[in-house]
Protein backbone atom coordinates (compact mmCIF):
# COMPACT_ATOMS: atom_id res chain seq x y z
CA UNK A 1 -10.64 50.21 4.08
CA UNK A 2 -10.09 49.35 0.00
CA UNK A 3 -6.72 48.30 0.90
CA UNK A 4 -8.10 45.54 3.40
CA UNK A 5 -10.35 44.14 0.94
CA UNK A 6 -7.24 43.64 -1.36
CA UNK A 7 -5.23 42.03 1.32
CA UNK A 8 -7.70 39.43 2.21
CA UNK A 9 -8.38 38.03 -1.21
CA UNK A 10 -4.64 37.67 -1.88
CA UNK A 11 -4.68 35.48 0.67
CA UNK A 12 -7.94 33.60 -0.48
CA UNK A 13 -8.02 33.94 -4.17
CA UNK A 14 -5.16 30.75 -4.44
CA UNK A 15 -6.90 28.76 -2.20
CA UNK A 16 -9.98 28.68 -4.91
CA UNK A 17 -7.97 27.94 -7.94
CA UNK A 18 -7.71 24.06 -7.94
CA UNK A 19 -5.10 22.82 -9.93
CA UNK A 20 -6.13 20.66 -13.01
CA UNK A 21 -6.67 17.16 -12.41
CA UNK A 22 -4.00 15.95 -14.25
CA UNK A 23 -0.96 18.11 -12.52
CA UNK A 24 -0.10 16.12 -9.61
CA UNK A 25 0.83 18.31 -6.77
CA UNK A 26 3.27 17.48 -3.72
CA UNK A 27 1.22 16.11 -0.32
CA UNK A 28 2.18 14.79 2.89
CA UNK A 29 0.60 11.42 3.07
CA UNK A 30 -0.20 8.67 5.66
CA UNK A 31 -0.81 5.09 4.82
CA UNK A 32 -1.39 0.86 5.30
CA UNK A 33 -0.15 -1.78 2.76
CA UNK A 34 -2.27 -4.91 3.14
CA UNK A 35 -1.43 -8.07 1.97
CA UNK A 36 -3.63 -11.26 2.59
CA UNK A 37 -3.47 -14.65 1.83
CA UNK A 38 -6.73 -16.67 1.76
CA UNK A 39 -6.16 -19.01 4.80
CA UNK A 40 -2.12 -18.10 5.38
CA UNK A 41 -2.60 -14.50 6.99
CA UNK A 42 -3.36 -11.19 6.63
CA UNK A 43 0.12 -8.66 7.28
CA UNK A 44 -0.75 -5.18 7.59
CA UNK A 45 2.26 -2.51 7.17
CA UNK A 46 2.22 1.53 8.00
CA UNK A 47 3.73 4.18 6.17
CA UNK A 48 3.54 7.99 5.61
CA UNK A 49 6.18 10.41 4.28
CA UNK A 50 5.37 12.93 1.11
CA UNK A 51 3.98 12.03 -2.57
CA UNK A 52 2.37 13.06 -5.26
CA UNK A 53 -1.45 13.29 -6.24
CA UNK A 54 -2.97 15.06 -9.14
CA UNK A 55 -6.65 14.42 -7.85
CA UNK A 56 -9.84 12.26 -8.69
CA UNK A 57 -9.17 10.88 -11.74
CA UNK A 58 -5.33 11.98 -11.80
CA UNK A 59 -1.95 10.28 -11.09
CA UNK A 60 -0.64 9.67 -7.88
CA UNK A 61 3.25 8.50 -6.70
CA UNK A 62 5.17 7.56 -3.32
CA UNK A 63 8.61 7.46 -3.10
CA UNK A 64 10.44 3.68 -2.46
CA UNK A 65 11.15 2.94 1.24
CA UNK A 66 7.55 4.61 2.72
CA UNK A 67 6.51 1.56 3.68
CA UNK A 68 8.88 -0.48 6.26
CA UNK A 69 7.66 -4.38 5.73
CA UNK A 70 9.01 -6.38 8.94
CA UNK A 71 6.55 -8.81 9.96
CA UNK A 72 6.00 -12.19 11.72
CA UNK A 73 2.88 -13.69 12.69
CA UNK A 74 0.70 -16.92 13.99
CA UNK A 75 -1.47 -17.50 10.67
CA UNK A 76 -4.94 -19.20 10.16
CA UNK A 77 -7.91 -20.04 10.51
CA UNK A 78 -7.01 -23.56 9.28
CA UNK A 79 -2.93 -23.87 9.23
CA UNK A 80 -2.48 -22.78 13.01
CA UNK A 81 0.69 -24.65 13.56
CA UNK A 82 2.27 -22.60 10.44
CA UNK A 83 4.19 -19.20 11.40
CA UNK A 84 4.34 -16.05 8.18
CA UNK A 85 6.26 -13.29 7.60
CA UNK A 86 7.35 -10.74 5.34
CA UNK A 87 10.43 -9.17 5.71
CA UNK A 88 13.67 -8.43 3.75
CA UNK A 89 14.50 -11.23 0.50
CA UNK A 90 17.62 -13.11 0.88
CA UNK A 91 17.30 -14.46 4.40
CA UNK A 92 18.92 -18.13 4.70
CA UNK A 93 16.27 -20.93 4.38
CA UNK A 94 15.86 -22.55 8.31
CA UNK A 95 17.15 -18.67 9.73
CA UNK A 96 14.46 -18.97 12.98
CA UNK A 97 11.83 -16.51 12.94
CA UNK A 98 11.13 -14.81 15.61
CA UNK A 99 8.01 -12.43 16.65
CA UNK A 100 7.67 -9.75 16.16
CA UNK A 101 10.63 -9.54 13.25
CA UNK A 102 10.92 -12.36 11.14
CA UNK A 103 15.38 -11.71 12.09
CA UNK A 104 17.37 -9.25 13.31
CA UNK A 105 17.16 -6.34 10.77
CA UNK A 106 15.81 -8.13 7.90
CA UNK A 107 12.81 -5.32 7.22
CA UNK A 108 12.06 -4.98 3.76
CA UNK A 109 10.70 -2.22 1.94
CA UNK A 110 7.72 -1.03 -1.11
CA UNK A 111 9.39 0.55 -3.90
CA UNK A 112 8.55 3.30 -5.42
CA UNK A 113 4.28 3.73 -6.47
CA UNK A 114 3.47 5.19 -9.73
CA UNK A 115 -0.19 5.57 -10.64
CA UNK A 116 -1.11 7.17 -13.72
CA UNK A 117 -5.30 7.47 -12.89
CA UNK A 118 -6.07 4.21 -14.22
CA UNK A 119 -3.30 2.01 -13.25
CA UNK A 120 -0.12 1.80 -11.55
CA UNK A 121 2.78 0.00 -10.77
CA UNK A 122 5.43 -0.54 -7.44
CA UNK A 123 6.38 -3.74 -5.67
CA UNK A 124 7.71 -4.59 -2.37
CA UNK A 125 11.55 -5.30 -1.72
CA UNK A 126 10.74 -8.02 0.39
CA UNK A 127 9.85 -11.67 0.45
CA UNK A 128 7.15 -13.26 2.05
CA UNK A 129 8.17 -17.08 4.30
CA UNK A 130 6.34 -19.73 5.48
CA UNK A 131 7.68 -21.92 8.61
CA UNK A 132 6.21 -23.69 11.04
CA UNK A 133 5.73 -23.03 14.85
CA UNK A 134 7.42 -26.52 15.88
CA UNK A 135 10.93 -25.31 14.72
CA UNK A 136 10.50 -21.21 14.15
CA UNK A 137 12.47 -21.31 11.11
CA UNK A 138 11.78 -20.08 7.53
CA UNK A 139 11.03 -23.31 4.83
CA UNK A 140 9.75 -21.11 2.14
CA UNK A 141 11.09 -18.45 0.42
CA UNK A 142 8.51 -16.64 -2.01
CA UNK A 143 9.79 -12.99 -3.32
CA UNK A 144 7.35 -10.53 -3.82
CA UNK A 145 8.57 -8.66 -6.64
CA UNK A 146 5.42 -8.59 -9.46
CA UNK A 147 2.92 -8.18 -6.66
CA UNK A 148 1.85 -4.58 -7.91
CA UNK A 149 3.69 -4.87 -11.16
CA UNK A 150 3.08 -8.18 -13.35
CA UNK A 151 4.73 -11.40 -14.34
CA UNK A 152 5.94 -14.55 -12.14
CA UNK A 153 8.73 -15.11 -10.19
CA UNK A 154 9.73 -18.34 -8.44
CA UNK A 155 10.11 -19.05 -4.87
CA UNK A 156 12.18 -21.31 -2.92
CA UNK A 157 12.42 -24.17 -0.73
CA UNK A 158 15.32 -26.11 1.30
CA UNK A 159 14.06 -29.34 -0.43
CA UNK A 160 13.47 -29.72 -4.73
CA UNK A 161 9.75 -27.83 -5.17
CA UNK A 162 8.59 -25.52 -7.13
CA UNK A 163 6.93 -22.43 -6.04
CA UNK A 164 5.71 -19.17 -8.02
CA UNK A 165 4.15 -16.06 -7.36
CA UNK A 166 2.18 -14.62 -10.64
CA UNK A 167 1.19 -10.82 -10.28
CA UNK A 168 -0.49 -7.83 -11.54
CA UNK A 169 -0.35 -4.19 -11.80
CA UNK A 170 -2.48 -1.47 -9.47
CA UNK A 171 -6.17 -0.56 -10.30
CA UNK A 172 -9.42 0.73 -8.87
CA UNK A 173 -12.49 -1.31 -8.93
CA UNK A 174 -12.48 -4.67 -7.60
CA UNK A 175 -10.26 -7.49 -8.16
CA UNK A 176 -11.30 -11.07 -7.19
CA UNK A 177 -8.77 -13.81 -7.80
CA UNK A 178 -10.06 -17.40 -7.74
CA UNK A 179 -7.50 -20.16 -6.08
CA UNK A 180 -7.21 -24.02 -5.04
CA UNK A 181 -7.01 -26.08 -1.93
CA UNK A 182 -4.85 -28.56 -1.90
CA UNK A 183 -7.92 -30.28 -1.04
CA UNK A 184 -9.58 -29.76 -4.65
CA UNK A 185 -11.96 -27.05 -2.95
CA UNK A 186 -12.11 -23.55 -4.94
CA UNK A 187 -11.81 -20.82 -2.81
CA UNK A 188 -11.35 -16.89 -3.92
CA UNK A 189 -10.05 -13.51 -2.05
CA UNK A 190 -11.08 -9.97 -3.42
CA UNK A 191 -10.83 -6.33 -2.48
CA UNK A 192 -11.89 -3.07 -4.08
CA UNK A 193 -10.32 0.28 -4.79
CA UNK A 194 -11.42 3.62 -5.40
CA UNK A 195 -10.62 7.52 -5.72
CA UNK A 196 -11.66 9.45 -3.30
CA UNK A 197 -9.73 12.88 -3.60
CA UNK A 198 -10.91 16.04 -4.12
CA UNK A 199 -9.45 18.79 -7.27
CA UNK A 200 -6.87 19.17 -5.25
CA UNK A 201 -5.07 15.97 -4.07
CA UNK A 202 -6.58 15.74 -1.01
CA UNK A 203 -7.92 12.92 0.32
CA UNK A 204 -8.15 9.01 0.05
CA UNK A 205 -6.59 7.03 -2.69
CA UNK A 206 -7.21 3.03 -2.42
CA UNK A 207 -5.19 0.58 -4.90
CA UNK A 208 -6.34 -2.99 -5.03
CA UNK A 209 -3.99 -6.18 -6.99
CA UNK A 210 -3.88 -9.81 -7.08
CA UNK A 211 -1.97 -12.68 -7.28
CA UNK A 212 -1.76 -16.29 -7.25
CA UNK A 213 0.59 -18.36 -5.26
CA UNK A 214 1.34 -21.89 -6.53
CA UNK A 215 3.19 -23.56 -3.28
CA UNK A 216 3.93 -26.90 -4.66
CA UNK A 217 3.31 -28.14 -8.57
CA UNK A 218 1.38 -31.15 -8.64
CA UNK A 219 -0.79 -30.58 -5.63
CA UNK A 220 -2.79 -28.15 -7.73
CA UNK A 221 -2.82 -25.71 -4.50
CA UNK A 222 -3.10 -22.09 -5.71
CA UNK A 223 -3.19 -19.42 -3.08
CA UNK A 224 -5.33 -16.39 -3.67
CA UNK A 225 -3.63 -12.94 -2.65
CA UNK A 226 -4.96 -9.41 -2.66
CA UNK A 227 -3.03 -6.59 -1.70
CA UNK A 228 -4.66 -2.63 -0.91
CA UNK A 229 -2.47 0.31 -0.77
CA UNK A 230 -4.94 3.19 0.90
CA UNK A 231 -3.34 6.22 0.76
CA UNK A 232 -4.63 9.61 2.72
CA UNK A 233 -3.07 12.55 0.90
CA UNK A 234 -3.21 16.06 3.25
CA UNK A 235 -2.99 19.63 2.74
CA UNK A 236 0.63 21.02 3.27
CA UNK A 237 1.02 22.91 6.35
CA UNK A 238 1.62 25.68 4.51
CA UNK A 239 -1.73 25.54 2.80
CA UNK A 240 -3.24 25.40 6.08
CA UNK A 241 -1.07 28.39 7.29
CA UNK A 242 -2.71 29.98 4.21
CA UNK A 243 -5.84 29.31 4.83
CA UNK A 244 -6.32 30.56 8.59
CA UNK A 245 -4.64 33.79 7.72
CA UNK A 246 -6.72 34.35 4.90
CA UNK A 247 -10.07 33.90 7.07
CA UNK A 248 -8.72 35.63 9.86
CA UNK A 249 -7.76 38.55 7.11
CA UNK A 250 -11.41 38.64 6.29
CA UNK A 251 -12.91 38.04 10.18
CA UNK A 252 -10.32 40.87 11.20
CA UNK A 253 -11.82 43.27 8.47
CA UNK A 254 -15.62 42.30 9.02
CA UNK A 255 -15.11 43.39 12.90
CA UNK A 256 -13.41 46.23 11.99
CA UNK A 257 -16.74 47.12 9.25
CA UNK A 258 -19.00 46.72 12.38
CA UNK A 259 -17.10 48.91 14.46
């Protein structure tokens, strides 16, 4: 009977110990990248595969390529005649666009997320263009590469214009960023992150950025863009394995005491 006992809390026992907070350890994960553009869409992406999270208040990282980022869409509510899309950078300007993939293999790709607990960097390998519905092709060229890290980058056109996307790094809280119409009318997008895993790893990590768009100098038009990266970390199978034989260990050897 001893020998029981001793069997059932080797199976337990490492179940209880919860790895420090700042030890990332290796999850499978499942997640959406949302990126949204005050009055020029809202693209949604999927991705899972395996990361790493050290817990509330720890670091967190995905590998590059977890997210796939193909997309084209009607956008609104006010430019309705205006097609979007993010997909792969490099695509000729005028290339048509055509729904549901902005062309024929021409998905792009979020690098590589690090997150250190307080903030954290990883941008997609993609490009986000503008077109309109009465041709289907691409006018507008923007990359994407400082949303989710910092800095500007500019963006191009088929005619003399000068675009820019200015970003920032990954944080919790909320992040509002204030923007233009070409109008003269202030608008302003926002989101909010948080940290919602448990000692260890497990659960829901939620990254918030901003950034500005500038479509055109000298119509003072300045897009507002958030982006949130939520993140659902899971127990490894094997942890689970661990688990139900270590309660069934213990049921087993309770039944066994009543008998």
């Amino acid at each position: 009977m001893q020998r029981q006992v001793v069997l059932g809390f080797l199976f337990v026992v490492p179940l209880v110990l919860a790895p420090s907070a700042s030890r990332a350890t290796s999850l499978a994960f499942q997640g959406t990248l949302t990126i949204e553009l005050l009055h020029y869409g809202t693209y949604t992406f999927s991705g899972s595969g395996t990361g790493d999270s050290g817990g509330a208040g720890g670091p967190a990282s995905i590998p590059a390529g977890s997210f796939v980022l193909d997309t084209v869409q009607m956008v609104g509510p006010f430019y309705l005649t205006d097609l979007g899309g993010i997909c792969a950078g490099g695509i000729p300007l005028l290339t048509p666009m055509t729904p549901p993939s902005c062309a024929p293999n021409a998905g792009g790709t979020l690098g590589a997320v690090s997150f250190d607990g307080t903030s954290g960097t990883g941008a997609p390998i993609a490009s986000l263009y503008l077109g309109t519905t009465n041709t289907g092709n691409s006018f507008l060229e923007q990359p994407l590469s400082v949303l989710g890290v910092g800095g500007t980058v500019a963006g191009t056109t088929p005619t003399p214009a000068t675009l820019s996307l200015t970003g920032n790094s990954w944080q919790l809280g909320t992040v509002t960023v204030d923007g233009v119409t070409s109008g003269g009318n202030p608008i302003s997008n926002s989101a909010t992150g948080f940290d919602a895993r448990d000692a260890n790893g497990v659960g829901t990590l939620q990254l918030v950025t901003g950034a500005y768009f500038d479509i055109v100098a000298g119509t003072g038009e300045t897009v507002p863009i958030v982006a949130t990266l939520q993140l659902e970390f899971v127990p490894e199978p094997s942890t689970v394995i661990l688990l139900g034989t270590g309660v069934a260990a213990l049921a087993l050897r309770g039944r066994r005491a009543r008998s």
